[in-house]
C-alpha atoms as a PDB file:
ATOM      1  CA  UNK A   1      -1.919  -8.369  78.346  1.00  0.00           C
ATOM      2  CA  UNK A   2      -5.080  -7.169  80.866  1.00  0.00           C
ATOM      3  CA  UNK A   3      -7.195  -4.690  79.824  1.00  0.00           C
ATOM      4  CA  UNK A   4      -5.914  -2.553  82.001  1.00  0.00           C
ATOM      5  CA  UNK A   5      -2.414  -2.737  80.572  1.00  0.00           C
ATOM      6  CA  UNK A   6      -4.296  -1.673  77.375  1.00  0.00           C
ATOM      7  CA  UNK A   7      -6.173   0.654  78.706  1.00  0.00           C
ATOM      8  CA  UNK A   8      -3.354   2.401  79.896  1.00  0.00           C
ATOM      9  CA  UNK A   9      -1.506   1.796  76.526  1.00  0.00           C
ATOM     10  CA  UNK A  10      -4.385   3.996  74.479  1.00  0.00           C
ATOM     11  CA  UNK A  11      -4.468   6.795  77.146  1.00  0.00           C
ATOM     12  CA  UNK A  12      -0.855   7.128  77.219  1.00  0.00           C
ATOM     13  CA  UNK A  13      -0.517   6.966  73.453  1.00  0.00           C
ATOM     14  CA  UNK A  14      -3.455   9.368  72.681  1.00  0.00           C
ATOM     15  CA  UNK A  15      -3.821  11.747  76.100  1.00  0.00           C
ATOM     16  CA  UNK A  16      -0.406  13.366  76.520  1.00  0.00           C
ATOM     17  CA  UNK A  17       0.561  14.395  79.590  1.00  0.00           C
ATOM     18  CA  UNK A  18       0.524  18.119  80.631  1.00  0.00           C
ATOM     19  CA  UNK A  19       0.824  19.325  84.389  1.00  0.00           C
ATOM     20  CA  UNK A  20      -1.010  22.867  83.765  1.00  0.00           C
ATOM     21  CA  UNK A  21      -4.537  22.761  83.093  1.00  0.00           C
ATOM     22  CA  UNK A  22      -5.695  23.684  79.705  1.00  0.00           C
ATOM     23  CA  UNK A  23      -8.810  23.670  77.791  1.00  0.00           C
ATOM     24  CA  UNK A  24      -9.169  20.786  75.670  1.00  0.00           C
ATOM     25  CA  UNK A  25     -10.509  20.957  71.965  1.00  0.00           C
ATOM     26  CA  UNK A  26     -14.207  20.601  73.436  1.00  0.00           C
ATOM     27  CA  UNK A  27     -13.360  23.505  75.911  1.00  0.00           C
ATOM     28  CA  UNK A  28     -13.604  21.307  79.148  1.00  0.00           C
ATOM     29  CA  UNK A  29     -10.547  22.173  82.060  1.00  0.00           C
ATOM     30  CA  UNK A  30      -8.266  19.239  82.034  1.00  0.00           C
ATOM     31  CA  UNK A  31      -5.137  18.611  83.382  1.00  0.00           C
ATOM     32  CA  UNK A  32      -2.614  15.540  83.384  1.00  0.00           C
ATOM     33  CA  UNK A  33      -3.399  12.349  81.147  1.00  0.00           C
ATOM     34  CA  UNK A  34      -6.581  13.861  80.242  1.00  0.00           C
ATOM     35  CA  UNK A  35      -7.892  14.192  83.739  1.00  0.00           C
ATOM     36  CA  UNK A  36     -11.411  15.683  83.873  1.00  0.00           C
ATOM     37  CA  UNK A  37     -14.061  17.231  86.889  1.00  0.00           C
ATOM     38  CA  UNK A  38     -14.690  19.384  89.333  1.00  0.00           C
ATOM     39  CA  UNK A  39     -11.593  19.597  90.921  1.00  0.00           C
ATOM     40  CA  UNK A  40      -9.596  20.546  87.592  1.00  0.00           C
ATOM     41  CA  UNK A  41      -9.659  24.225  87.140  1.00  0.00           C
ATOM     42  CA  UNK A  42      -7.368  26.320  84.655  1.00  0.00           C
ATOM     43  CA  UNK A  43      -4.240  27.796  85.840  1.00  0.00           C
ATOM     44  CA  UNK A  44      -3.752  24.317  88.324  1.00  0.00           C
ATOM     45  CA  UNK A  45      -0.710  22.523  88.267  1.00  0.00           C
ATOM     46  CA  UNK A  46       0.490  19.147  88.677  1.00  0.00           C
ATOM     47  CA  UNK A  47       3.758  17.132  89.447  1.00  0.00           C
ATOM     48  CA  UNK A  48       4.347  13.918  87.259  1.00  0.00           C
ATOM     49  CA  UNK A  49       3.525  11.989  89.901  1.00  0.00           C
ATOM     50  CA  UNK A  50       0.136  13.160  90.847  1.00  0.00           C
ATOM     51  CA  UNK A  51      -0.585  12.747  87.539  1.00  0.00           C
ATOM     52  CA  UNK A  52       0.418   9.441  86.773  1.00  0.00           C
ATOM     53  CA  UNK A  53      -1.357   8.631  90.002  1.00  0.00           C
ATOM     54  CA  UNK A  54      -4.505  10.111  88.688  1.00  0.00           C
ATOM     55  CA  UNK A  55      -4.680   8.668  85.753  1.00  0.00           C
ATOM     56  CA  UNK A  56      -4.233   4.839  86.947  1.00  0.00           C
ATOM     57  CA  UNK A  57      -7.162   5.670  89.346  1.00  0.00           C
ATOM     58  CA  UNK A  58      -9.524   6.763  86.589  1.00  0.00           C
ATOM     59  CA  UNK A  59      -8.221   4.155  84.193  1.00  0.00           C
ATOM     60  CA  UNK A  60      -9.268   1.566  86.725  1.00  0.00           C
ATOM     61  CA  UNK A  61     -12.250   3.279  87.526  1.00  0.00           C
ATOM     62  CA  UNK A  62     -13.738   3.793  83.629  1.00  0.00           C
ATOM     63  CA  UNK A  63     -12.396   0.158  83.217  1.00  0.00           C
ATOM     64  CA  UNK A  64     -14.616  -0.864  85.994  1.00  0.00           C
ATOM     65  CA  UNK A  65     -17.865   0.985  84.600  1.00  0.00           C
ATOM     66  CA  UNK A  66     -17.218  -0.238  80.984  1.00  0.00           C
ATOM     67  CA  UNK A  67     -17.507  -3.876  82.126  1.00  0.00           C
ATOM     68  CA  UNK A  68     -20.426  -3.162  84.354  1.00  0.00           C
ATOM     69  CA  UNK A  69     -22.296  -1.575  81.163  1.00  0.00           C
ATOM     70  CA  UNK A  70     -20.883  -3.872  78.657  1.00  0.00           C
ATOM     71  CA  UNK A  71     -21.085  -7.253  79.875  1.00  0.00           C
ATOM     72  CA  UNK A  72     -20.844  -9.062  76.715  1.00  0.00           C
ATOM     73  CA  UNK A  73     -16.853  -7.164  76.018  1.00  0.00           C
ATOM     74  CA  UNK A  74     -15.584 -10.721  77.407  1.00  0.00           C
ATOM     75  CA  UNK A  75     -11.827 -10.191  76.125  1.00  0.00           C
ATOM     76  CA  UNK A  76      -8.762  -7.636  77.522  1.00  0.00           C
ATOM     77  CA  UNK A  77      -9.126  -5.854  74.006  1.00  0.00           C
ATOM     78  CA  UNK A  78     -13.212  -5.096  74.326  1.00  0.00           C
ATOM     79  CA  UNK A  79     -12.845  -4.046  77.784  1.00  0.00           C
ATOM     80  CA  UNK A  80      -9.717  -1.579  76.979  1.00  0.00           C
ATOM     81  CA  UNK A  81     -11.620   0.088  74.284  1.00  0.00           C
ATOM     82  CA  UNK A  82     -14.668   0.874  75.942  1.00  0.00           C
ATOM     83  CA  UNK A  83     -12.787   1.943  79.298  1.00  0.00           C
ATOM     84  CA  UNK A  84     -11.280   4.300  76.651  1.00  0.00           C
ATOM     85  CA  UNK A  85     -14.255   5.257  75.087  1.00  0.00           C
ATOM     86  CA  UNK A  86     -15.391   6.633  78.585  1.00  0.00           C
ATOM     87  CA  UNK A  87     -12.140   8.036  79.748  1.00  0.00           C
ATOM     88  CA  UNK A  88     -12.151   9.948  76.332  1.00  0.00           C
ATOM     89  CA  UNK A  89     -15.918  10.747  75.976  1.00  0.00           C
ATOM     90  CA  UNK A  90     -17.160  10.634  79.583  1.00  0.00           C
ATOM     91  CA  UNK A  91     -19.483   7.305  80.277  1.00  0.00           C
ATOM     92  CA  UNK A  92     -22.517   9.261  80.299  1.00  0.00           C
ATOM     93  CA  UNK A  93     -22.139   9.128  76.432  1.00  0.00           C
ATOM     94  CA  UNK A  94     -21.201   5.375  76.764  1.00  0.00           C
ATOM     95  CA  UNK A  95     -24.250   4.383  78.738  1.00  0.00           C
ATOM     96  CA  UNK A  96     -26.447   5.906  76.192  1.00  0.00           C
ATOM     97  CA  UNK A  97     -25.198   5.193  72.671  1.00  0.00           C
ATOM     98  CA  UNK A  98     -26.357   3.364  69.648  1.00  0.00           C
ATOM     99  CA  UNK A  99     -22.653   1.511  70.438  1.00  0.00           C
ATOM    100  CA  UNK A 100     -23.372   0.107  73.818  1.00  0.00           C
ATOM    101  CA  UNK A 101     -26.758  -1.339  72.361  1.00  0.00           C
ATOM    102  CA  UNK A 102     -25.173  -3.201  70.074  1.00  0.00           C
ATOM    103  CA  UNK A 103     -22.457  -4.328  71.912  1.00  0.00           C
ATOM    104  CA  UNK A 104     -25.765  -5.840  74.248  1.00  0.00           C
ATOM    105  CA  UNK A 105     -26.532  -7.787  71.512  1.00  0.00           C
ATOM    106  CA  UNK A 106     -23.169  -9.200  70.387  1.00  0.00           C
ATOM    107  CA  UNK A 107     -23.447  -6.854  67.024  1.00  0.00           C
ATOM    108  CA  UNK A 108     -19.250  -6.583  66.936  1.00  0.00           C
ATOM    109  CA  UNK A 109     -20.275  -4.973  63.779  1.00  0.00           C
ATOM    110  CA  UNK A 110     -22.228  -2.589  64.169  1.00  0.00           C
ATOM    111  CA  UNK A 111     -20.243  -1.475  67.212  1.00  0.00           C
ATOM    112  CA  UNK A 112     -17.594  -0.646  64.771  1.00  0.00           C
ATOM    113  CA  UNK A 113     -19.938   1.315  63.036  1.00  0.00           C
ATOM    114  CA  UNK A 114     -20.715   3.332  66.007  1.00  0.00           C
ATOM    115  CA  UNK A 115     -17.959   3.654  67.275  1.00  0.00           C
ATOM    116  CA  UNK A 116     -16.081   4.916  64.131  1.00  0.00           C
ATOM    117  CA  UNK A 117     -18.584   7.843  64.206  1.00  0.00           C
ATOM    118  CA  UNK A 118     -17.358   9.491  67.462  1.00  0.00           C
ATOM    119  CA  UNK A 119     -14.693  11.716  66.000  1.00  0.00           C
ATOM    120  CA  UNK A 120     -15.701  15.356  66.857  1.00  0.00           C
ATOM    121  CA  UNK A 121     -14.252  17.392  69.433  1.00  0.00           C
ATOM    122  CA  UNK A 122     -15.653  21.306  69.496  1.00  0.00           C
ATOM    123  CA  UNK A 123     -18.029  20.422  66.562  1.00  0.00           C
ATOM    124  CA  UNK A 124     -15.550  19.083  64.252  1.00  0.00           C
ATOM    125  CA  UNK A 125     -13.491  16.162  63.156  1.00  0.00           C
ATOM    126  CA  UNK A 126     -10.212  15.634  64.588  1.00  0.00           C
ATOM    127  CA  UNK A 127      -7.772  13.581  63.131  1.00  0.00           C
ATOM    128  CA  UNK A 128      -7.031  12.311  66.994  1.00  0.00           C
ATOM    129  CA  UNK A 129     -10.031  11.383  67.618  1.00  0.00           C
ATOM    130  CA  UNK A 130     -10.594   9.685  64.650  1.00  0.00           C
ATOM    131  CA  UNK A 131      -7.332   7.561  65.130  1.00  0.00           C
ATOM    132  CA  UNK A 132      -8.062   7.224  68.739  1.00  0.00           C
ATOM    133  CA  UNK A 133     -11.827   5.304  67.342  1.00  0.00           C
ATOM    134  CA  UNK A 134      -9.765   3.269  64.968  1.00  0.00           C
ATOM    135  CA  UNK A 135      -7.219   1.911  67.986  1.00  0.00           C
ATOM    136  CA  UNK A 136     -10.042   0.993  70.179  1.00  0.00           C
ATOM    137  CA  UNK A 137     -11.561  -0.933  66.685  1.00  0.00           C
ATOM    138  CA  UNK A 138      -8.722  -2.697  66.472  1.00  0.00           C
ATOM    139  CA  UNK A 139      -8.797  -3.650  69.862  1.00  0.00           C
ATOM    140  CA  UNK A 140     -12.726  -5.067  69.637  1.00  0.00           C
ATOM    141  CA  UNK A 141     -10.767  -7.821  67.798  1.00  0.00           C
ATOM    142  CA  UNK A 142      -8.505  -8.985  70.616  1.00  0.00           C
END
């Protein structure tokens, strides 16, 4: 399966799909599969389509930006979970973690580490977000 096929897979499994734009548990407008920025605002709405659109464009696109900041994620299953590590948590946060360093260095390890710890949403746990993390693990394998 490509890494976008698994991409997709995790965002579809762990995103939901809603075509009025709510607050998420963090308190940032989204709308759709998770869909994000400037151009969501509360009280939009989308059709299905638009949305499923939407979110094969910014699959593809955080797909595209995980391998450009994590080279060394040479298999589908590396590649899917960071592209969902920045669709979920924005690549800003992907650039600059602890996670992406090791990664750098081939420490599969210690990326599980670091990536297990990325679990809050509004300043606490959630049990989404912590089974989101463990997906993606599992996917660091493949």
């Amino acid at each position: 399966m490509s890494a976008l096929d698994l991409l997709v897979g995790l965002i579809h499994l762990f995103e939901g799909c809603r075509l009025i734009a709510y607050l998420c548990p963090a308190g940032i407008p989204t709308i759709g599969w998770g869909s994000t920025g400037p151009d969501v605002q509360l009280g939009m709405q989308w059709v299905q389509a638009h949305a499923d659109s939407r979110m094969q464009h910014d699959a593809l696109r955080y797909l595209t930006a995980a391998r450009a900041l994590i080279p060394t994620a040479d298999t589908p299953g590396r590649q899917a979970a960071f592209g969902d590590f920045g669709y979920n948590l924005g690549l800003t946060r992907l650039k600059q973690s602890t996670m992406r360093k090791k990664a750098l260095k081939g420490d599969w390890v210690g990326v599980k580490i670091e990536m297990a710890k990325w679990n809050r949403g509004g300043g606490r746990v959630l049990p989404g977000l912590v089974r989101r993390r463990r997906a993606e693990i599992d996917l660091l394998a493949t």
